[in-house]
Protein backbone atom coordinates (compact mmCIF):
# COMPACT_ATOMS: atom_id res chain seq x y z
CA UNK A 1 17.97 40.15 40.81
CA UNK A 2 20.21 39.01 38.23
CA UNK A 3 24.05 39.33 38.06
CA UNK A 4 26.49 38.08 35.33
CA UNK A 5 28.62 35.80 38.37
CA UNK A 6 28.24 35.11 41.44
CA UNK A 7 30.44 34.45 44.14
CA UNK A 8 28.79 32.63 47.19
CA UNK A 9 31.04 33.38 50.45
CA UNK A 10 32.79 36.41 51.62
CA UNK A 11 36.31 34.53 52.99
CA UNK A 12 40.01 34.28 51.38
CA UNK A 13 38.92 31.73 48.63
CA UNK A 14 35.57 34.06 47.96
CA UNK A 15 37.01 37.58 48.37
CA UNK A 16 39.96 36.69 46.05
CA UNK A 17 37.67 35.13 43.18
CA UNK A 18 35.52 38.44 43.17
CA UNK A 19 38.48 40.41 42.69
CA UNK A 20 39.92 37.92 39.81
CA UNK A 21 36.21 38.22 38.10
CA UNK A 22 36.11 41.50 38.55
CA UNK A 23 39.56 42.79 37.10
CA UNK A 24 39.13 40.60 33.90
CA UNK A 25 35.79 42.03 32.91
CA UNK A 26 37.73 45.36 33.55
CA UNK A 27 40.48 44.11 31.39
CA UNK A 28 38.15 43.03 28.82
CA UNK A 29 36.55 45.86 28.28
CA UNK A 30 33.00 44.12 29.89
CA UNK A 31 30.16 45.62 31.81
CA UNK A 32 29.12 42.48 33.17
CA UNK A 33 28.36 42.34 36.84
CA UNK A 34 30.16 40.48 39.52
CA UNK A 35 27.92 39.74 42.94
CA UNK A 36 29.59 38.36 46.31
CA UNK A 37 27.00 37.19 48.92
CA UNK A 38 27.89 36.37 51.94
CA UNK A 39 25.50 35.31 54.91
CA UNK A 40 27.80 37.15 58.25
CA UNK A 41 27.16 40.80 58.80
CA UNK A 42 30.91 41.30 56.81
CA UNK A 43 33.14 39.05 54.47
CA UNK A 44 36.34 37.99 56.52
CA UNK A 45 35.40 36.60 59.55
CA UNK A 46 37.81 33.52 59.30
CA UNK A 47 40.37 35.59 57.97
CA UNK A 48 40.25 38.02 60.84
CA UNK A 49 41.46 35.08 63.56
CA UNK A 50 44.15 33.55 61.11
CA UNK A 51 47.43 33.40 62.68
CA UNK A 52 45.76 34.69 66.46
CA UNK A 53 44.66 37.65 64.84
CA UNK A 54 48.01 38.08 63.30
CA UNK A 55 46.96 36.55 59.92
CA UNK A 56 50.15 34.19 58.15
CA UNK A 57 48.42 34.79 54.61
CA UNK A 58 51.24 32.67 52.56
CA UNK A 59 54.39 31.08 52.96
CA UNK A 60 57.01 32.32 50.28
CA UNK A 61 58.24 28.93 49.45
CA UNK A 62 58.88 27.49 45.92
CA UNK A 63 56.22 24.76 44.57
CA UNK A 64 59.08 21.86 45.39
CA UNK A 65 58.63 22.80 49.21
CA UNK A 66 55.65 24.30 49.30
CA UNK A 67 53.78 21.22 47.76
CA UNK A 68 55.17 19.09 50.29
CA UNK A 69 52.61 20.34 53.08
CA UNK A 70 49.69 19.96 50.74
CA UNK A 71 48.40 17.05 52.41
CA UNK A 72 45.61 15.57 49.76
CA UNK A 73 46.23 15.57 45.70
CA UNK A 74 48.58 18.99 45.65
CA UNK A 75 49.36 18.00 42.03
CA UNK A 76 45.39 19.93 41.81
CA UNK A 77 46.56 23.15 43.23
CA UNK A 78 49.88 23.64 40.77
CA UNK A 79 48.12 25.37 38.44
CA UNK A 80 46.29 27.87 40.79
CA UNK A 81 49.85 28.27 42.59
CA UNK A 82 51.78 29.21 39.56
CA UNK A 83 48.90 31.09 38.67
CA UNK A 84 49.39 33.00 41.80
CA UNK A 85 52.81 32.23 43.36
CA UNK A 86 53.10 33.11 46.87
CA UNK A 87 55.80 36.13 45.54
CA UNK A 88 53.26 37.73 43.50
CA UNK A 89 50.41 37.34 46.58
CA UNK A 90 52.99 39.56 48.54
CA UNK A 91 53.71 41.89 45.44
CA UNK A 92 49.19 41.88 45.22
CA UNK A 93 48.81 43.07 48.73
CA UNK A 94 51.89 45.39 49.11
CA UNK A 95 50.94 47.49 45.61
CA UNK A 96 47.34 47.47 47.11
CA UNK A 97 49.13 49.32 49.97
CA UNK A 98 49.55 46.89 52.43
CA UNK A 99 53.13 45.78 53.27
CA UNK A 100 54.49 42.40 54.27
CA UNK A 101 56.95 41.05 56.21
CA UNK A 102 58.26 37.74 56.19
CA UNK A 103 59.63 35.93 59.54
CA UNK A 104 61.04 32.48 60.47
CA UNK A 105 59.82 29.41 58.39
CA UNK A 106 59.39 31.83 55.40
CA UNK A 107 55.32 32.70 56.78
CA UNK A 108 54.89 35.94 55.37
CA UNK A 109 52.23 38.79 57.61
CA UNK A 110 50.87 42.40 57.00
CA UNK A 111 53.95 44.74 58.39
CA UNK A 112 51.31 45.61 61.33
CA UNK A 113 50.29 41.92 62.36
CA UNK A 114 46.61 42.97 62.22
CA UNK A 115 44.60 40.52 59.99
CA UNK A 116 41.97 43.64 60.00
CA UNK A 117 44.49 44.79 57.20
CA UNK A 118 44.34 42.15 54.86
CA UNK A 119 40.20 41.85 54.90
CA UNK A 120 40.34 45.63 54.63
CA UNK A 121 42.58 45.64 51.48
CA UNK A 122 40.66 42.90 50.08
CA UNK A 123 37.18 44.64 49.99
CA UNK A 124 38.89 47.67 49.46
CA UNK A 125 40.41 46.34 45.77
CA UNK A 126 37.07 44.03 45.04
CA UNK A 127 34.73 47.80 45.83
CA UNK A 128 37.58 49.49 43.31
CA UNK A 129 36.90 46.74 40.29
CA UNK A 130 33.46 47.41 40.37
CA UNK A 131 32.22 44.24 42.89
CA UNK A 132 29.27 44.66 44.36
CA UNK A 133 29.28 42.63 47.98
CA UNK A 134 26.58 42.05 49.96
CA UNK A 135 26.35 40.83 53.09
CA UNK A 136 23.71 39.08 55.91
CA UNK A 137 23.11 37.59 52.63
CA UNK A 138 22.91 33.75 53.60
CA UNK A 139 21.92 31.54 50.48
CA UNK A 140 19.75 28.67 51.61
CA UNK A 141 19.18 26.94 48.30
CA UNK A 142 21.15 26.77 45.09
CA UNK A 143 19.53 25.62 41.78
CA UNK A 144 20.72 24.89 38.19
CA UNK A 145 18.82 25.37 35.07
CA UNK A 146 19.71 24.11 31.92
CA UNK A 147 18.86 26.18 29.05
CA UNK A 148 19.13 24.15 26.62
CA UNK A 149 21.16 22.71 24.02
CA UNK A 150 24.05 25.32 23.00
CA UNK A 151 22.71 27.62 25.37
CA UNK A 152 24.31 28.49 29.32
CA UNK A 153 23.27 27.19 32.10
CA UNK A 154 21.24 29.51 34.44
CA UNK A 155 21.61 29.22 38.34
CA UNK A 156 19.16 30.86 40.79
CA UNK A 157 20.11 31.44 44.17
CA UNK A 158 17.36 31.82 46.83
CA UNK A 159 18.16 33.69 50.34
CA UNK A 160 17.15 33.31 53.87
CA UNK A 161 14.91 36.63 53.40
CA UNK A 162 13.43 35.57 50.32
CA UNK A 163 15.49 37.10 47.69
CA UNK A 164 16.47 35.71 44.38
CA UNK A 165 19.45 35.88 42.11
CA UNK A 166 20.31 34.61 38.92
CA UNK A 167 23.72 34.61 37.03
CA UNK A 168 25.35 32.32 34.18
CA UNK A 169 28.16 31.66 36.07
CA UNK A 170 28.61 30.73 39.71
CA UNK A 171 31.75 30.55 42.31
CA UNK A 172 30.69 28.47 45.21
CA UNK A 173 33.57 29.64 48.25
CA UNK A 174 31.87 28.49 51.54
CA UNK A 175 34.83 27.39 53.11
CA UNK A 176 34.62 24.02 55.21
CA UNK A 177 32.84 23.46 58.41
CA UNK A 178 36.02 24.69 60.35
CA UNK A 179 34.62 27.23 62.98
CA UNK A 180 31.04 27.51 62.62
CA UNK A 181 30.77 30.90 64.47
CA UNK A 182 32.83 32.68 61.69
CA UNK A 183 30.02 31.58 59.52
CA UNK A 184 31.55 28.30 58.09
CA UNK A 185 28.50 25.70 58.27
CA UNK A 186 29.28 23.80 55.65
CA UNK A 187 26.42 24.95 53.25
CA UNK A 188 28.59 24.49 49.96
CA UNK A 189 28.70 20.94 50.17
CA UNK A 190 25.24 20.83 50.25
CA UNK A 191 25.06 22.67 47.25
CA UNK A 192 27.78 20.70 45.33
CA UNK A 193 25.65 18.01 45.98
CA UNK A 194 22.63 19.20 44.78
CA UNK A 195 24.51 19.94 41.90
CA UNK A 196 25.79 16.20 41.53
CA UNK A 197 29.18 16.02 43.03
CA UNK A 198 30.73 13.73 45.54
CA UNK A 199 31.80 14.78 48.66
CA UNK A 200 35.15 12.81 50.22
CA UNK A 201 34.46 12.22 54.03
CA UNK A 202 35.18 15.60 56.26
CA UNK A 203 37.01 15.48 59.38
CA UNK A 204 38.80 17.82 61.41
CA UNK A 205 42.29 18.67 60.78
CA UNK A 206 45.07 21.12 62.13
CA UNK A 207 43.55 20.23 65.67
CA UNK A 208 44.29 19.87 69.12
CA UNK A 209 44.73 15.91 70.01
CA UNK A 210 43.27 14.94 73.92
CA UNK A 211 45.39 12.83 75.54
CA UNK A 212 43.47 10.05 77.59
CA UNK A 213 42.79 11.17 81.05
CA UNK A 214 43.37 15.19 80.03
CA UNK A 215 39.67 16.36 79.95
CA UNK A 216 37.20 15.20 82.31
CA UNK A 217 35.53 13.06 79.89
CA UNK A 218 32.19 12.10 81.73
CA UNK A 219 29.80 10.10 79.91
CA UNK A 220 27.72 13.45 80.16
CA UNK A 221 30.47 14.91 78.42
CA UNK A 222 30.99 12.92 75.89
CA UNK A 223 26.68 12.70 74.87
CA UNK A 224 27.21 16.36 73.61
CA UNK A 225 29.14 15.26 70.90
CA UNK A 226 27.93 13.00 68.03
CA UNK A 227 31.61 11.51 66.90
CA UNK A 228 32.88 9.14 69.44
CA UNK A 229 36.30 10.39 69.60
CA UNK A 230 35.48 13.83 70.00
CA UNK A 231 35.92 16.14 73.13
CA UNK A 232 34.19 19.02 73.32
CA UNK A 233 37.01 22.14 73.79
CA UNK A 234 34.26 23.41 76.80
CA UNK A 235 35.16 19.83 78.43
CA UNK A 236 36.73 20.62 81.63
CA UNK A 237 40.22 20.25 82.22
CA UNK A 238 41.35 17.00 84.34
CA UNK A 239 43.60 17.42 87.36
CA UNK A 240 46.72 16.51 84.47
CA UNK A 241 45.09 19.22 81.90
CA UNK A 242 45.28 21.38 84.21
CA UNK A 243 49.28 20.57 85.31
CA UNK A 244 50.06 20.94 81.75
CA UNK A 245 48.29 23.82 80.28
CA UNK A 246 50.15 26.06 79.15
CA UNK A 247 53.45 24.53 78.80
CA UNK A 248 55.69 25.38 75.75
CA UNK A 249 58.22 22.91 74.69
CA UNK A 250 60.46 23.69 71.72
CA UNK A 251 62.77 21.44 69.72
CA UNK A 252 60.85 18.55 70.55
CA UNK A 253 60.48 15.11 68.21
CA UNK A 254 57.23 13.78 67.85
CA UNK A 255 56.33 10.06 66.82
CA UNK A 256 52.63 9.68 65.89
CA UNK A 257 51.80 5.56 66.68
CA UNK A 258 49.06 4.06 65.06
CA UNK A 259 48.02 0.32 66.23
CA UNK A 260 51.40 0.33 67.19
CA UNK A 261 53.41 1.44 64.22
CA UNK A 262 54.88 4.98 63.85
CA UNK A 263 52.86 6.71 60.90
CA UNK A 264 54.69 9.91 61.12
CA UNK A 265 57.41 12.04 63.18
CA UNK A 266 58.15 15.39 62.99
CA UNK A 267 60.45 17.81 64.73
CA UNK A 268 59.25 21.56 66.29
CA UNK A 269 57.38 23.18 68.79
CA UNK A 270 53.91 21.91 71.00
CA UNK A 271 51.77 23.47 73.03
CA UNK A 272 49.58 22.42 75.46
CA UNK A 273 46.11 24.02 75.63
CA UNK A 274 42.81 23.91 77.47
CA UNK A 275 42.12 21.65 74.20
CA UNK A 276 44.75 19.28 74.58
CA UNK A 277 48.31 19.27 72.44
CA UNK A 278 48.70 21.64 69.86
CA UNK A 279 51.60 23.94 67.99
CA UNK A 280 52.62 23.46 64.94
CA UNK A 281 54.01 20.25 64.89
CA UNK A 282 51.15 18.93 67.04
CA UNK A 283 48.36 20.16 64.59
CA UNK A 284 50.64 18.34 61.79
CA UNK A 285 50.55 15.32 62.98
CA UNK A 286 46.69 15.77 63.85
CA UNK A 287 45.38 14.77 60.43
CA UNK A 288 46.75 11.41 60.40
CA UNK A 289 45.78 11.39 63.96
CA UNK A 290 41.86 11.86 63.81
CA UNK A 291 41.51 10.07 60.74
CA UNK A 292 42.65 6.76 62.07
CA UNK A 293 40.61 8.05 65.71
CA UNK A 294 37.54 7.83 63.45
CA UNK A 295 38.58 4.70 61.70
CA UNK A 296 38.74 2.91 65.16
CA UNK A 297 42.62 2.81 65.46
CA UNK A 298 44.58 2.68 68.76
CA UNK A 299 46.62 6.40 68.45
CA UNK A 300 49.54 7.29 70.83
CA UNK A 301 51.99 10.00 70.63
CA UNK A 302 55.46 9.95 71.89
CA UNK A 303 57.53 13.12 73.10
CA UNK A 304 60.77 13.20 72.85
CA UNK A 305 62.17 15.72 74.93
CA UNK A 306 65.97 15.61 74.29
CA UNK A 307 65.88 14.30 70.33
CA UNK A 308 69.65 15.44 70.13
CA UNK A 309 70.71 12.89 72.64
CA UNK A 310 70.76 9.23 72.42
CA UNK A 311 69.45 6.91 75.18
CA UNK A 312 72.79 5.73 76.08
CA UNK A 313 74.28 8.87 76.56
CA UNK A 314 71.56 10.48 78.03
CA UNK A 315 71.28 7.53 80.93
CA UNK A 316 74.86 8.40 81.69
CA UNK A 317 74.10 12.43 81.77
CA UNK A 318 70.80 11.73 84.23
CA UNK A 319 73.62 9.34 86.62
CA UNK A 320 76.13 11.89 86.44
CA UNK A 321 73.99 14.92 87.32
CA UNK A 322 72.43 12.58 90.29
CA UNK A 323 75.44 11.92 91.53
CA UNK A 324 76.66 15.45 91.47
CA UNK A 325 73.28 16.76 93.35
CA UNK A 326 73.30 13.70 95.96
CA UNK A 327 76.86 14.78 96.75
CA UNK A 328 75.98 18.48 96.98
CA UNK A 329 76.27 19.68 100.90
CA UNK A 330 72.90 21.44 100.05
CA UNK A 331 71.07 17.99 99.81
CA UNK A 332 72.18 17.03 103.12
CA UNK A 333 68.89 16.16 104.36
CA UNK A 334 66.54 16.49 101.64
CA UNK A 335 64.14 13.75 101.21
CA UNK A 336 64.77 11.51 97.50
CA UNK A 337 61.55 12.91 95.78
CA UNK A 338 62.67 16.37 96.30
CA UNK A 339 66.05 15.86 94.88
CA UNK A 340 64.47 13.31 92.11
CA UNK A 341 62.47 17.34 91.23
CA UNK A 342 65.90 19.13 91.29
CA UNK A 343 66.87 16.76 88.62
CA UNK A 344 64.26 16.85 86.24
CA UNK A 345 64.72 20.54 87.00
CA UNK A 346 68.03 20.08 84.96
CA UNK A 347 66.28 18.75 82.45
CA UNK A 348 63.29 20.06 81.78
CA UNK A 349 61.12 23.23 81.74
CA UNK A 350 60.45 23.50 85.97
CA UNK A 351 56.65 23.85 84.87
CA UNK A 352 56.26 20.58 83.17
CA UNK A 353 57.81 18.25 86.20
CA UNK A 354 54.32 17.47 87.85
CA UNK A 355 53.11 16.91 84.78
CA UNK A 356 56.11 14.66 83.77
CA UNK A 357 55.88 12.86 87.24
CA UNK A 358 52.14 12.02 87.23
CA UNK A 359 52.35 10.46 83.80
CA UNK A 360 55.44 8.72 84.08
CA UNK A 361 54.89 7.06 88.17
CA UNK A 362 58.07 4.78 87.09
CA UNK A 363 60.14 6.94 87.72
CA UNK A 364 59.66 6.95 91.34
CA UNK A 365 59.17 3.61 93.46
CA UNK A 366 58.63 2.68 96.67
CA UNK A 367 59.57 -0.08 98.50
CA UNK A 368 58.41 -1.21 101.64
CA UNK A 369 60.84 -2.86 104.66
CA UNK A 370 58.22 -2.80 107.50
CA UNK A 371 55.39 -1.37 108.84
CA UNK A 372 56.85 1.91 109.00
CA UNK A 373 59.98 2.00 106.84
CA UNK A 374 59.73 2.95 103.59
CA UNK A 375 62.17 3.04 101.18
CA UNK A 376 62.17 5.64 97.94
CA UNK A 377 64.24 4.70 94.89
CA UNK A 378 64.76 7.03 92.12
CA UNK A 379 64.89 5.34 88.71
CA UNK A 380 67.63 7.33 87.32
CA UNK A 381 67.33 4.46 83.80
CA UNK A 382 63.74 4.70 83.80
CA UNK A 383 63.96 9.22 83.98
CA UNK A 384 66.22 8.88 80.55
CA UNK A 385 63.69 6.04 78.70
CA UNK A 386 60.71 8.69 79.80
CA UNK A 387 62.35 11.69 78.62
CA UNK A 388 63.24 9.91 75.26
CA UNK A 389 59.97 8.88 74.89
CA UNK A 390 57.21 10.07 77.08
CA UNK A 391 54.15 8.39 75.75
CA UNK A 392 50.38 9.67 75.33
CA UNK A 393 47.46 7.30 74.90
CA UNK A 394 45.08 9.92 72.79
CA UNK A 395 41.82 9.36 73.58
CA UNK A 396 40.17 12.05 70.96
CA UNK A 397 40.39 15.40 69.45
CA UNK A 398 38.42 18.59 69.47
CA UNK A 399 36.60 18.94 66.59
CA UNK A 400 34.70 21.91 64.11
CA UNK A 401 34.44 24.31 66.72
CA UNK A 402 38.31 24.97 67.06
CA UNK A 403 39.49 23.32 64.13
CA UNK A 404 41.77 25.11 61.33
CA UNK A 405 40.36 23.52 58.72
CA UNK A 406 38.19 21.03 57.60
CA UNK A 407 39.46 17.62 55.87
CA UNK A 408 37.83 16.18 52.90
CA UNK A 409 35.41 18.10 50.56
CA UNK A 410 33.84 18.71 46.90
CA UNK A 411 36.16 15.46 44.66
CA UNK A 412 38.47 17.05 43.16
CA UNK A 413 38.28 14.48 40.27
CA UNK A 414 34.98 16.55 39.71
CA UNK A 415 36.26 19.50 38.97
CA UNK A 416 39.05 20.39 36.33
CA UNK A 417 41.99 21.82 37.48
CA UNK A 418 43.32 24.67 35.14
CA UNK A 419 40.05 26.56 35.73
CA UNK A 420 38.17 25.03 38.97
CA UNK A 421 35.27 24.54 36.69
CA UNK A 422 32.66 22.06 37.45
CA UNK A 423 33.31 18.56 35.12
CA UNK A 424 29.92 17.95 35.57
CA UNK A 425 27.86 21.54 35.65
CA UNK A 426 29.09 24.05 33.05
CA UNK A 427 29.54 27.68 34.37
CA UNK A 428 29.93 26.27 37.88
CA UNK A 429 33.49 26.71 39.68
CA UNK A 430 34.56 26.01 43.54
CA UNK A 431 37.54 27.67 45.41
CA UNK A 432 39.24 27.38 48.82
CA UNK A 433 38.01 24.97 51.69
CA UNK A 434 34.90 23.69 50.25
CA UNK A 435 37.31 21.51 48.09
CA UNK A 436 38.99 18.59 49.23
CA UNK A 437 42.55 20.64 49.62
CA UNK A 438 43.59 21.12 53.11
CA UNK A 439 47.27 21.53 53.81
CA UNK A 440 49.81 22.30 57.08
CA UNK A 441 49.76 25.18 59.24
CA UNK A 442 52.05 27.75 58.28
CA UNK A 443 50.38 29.66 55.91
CA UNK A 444 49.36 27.10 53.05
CA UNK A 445 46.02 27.20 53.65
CA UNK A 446 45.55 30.36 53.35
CA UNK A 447 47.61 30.58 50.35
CA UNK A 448 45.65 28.28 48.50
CA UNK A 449 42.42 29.82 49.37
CA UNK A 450 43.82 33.25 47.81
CA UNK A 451 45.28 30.64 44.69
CA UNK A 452 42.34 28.78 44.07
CA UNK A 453 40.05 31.73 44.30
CA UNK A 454 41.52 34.00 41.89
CA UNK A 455 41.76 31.01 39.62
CA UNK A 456 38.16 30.57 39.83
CA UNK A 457 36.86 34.08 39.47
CA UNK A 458 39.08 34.99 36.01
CA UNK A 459 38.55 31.33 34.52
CA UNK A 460 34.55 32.19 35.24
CA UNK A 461 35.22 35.88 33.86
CA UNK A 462 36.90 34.69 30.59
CA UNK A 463 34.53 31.94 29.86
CA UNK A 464 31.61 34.89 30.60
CA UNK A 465 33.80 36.98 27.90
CA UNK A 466 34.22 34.54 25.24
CA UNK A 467 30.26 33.47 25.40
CA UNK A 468 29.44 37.06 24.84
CA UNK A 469 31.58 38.00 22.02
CA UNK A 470 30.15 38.37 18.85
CA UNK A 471 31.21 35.64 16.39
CA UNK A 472 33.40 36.95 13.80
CA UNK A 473 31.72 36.98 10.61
């Protein structure tokens, strides 16, 4: 079966590039055919749990701030971003007749938070320039055929039910290996390098990080994973997991310590999960995190849970509110760990104080003046040092099968940037995950999936164009 381009993977990046394809050939007056294959029953799968099912498809930021959360070579995506700024990605999916609205941190989401409605408006606009998509389509080898000297090069596709296609020009938009279940199994690496690219290492990124003794990491456990440093999200909870799932902290600072030097520190919102910390500042630091996890580096994180307050002061706010609680007629009686929880009750979230005690035993000590008398000391110093810096050994992360995106990918050295044409295979472009672009949460990603892959599909339409028109005499 022969098309004029194909586009290998139904996602953002894939979706995006069929449309671009599509509406130049329009433009240009063409005929020529434009084929999306993708393996999964329908295109969209990864989009549809973006943002919890909410789907943050771009953050309206100019390329100054916006370039700043590109986390690997973003001077590579400038051209597809000014090629499709994240303005005109709201102005493309509000005249396709879905609206936007844009909320805190400038993440822009369809008015209705349903991601449904941005896969839906998608195929709808790729159907209406003539795409033809086809899905439980999964392409299991990729071959390139040169024709000869001034002549294109062919590719022929084979599929897992025995199909074949050809085309002159081909958009490989696999994504990563970032949840395999949405169909993301990393077959366009394999392909790329087939095809004679390099591939930077992959790793995880935007991930939950395990703090040591938060999963009940068995040596079981840990056989079902092939990376050392990486826990299973089906690990079961510890006794401490399960104290802190669920908590919310916001306005938080965050110091990410490798071998003992901070690498980065951020400011936000965590989570803790049944995977281990998360939220948007947690997945941020998570790159740096797992990369130096697989490199064999010692990782810790410190909390700080009152950023706006220096140690000093804070000591002397922790005495003062002591003072006032051991002098309250209501503590007449009550033992010096119960009060020590009324404290931290002042200054903390009520949920995280078992939590906070178990990690931190400091705080509390016990000394002993006889065989039965026992004295308890609350280290009122010690509370302010923990809550200024509440430290987490991190023992690992959870890896593809939660991840938002994959690390790493096709070089993009390889591959020229004004088009996303192959340096090394004529009439052979890559888009989205598959290359090695991965940025923070927040809507980037996303957006450069959308930017890369409309890039791709009208450089691979105009170069189809220009190779078919006549010469002029």
């Amino acid at each position: 079966m022969k098309s004029d381009i194909i586009i290998i993977g139904g996602g953002a990046a894939g979706l995006m590039a069929a449309y671009g394809a599509a509406s130049v050939l329009v433009a240009g007056g063409s005929d020529a055919s434009v084929l999306l294959l993708e393996k999964m029953p329908r295109p969209g799968r990864k989009i549809m749990i973006t943002g919890k099912g909410r789907c943050n498809f771009t953050n309206v930021k100019d390329w100054n701030e916006f370039s700043a959360h590109i986390r690997s070579k973003s001077n590579f995506v400038k051209p597809a971003f000014y090629n499709l700024t994240p303005a005109r990605l709201v102005e493309f999916f509000e005249s396709s007749g879905m609206p936007a609205v844009v909320e805190r941190g400038d993440r822009a989401f369809p008015a209705s938070y349903h991601s449904t409605d941005v896969i839906d408006t998608l195929v709808r606009v790729c159907h209406g320039a003539g795409v033809k998509i086809q899905s439980e389509a999964e392409v299991v080898s990729c071959r390139c055929e040169a024709a000869g000297q001034g002549k294109e090069t062919r590719f022929s596709l084979s599929t897992a039910d025995g199909s074949v296609f050809t085309c002159s020009k081909l958009i490989v938009a696999t994504g990563g290996l970032s949840y395999p279940n949405t169909g993301s199994t990393g077959d366009g690496y394999r392909f790329a390098k087939e095809a004679g690219h390099s591939i930077t290492p992959l790793f995880p990124s935007l991930t939950a990080l395990v703090p040591r003794g938060y999963k009940q990491t068995s040596p079981e456990n840990q056989a079902l994973t092939e990376e050392p440093h990486h826990i299973d999200r089906a690990t079961p909870l510890s006794e401490l997991g399960e104290k802190l799932k669920g908590v919310q902290l916001k306005n938080v600072g965050v110091q990410l310590i490798i071998e003992g030097t901070v690498a980065d520190s951020e400011f936000g919102d965590i989570d803790f999960t049944d995977g281990g910390i998360e939220g948007p500042i947690g997945f941020q630091v998570s790159r740096k995190a797992v990369k130096a996890l697989i490199n064999g580096s010692r990782v810790k994180l410190a909390i700080d849970l009152k950023s706006g307050v220096g140690l000093t002061e804070l000591t002397a706010r922790v005495k003062e509110l002591w003072t006032m609680i051991d002098k309250d007629p209501r503590s007449r009686g009550v033992r010096e760990k119960e009060k020590c929880r009324i404290l931290l009750g002042k200054l903390m979230p009520w949920d995280l104080i078992p939590a906070f005690i178990a990690c931190n035993p400091g705080i509390i000590t016990l000394e002993r003046k006889g065989r039965t008398d026992t004295k308890v000391w609350i280290n009122l110093p010690t509370i302010a040092k923990c809550l200024k810096e509440w430290v987490f050994d991190i023992e690992g992360y959870v890896g593809y099968e939660r991840a938002v995106v994959t690390a790493g990918g096709v070089d993009t050295d390889e591959v020229v940037a004004k088009t996303l044409e192959s340096r090394l295979v004529p009439g052979l472009h890559f888009c989205g995950e598959v290359l090695d672009i991965d940025s923070d949460t927040g809507g980037y990603n996303l957006h450069t999936a959308f930017a890369t892959g409309l890039l791709a599909g009208q450089s691979a339409a105009k170069n189809l164009l220009s190779s078919t028109r006549e010469p002029r005499p």
